[in-house]
Protein backbone atom coordinates (compact mmCIF):
# COMPACT_ATOMS: atom_id res chain seq x y z
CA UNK A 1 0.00 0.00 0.00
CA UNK A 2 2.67 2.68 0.95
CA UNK A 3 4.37 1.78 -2.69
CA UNK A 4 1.36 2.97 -4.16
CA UNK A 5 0.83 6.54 -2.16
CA UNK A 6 4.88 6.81 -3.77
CA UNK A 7 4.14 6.97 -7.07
CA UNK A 8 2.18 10.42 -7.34
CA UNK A 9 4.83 11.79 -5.11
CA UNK A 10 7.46 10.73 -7.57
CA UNK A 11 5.71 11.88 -10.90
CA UNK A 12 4.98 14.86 -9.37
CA UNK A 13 8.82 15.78 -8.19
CA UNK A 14 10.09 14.30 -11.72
CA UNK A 15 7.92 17.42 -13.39
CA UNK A 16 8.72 19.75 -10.80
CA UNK A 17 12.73 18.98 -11.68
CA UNK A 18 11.80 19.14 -15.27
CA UNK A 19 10.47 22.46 -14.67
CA UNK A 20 13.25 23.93 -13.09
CA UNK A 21 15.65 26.02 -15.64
CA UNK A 22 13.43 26.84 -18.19
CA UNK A 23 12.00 30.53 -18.34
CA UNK A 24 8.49 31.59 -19.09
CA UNK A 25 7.28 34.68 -19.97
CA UNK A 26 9.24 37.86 -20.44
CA UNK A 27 11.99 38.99 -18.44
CA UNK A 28 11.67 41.73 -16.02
CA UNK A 29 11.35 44.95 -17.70
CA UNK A 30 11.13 43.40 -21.00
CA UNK A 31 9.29 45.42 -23.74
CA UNK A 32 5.69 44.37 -24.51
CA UNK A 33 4.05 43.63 -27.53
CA UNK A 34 1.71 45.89 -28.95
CA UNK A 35 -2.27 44.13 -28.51
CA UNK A 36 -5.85 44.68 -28.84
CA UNK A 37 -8.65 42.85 -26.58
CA UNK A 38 -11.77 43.41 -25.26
CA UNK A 39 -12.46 44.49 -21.72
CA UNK A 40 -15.13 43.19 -19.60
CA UNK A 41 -17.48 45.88 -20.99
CA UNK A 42 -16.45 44.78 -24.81
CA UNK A 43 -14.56 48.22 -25.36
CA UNK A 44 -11.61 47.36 -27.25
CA UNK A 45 -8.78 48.30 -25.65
CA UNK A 46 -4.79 48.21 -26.55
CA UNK A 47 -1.85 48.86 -24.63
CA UNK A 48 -1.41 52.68 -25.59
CA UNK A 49 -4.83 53.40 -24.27
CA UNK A 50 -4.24 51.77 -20.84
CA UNK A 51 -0.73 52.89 -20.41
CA UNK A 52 -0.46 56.05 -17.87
CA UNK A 53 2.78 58.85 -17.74
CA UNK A 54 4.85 55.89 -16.12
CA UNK A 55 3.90 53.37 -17.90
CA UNK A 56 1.82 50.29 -16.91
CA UNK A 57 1.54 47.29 -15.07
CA UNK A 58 0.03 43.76 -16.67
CA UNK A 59 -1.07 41.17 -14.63
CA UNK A 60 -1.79 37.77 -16.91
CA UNK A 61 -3.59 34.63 -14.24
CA UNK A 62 -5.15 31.80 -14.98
CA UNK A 63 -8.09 31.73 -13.07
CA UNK A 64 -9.61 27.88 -11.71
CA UNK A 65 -12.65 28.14 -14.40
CA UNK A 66 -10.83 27.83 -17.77
């Protein structure tokens, strides 16, 4: 029985070390890419239009309903 409880502990620290080193996402002050989307009011919006005199901050999440 304890073998079995093992095995999702294993698989699950053989992804976790598979993860490590690699880099997602931009780095740290990296320039963005210029975009167009819909806000939740269906107002297109881009990233000149939401950017402020310093500049803006973009949060991306996955939320626990996609």
């Amino acid at each position: 029985m304890a073998a079995i409880n093992r095995v999702p502990v294993l698989v699950f620290l053989l992804v976790c070390c598979s993860l490590l080193g690699r880099d997602y996402g931009p780095a740290v002050g990296a320039k963005m890419a210029g975009f167009e989307l819909q806000d939740q009011d269906g107002k297109l919006r881009n990233l000149g239009s939401l950017a402020g005199p310093k500049g803006v901050v973009i949060l991306f999440y996955r939320s626990a309903d996609w």
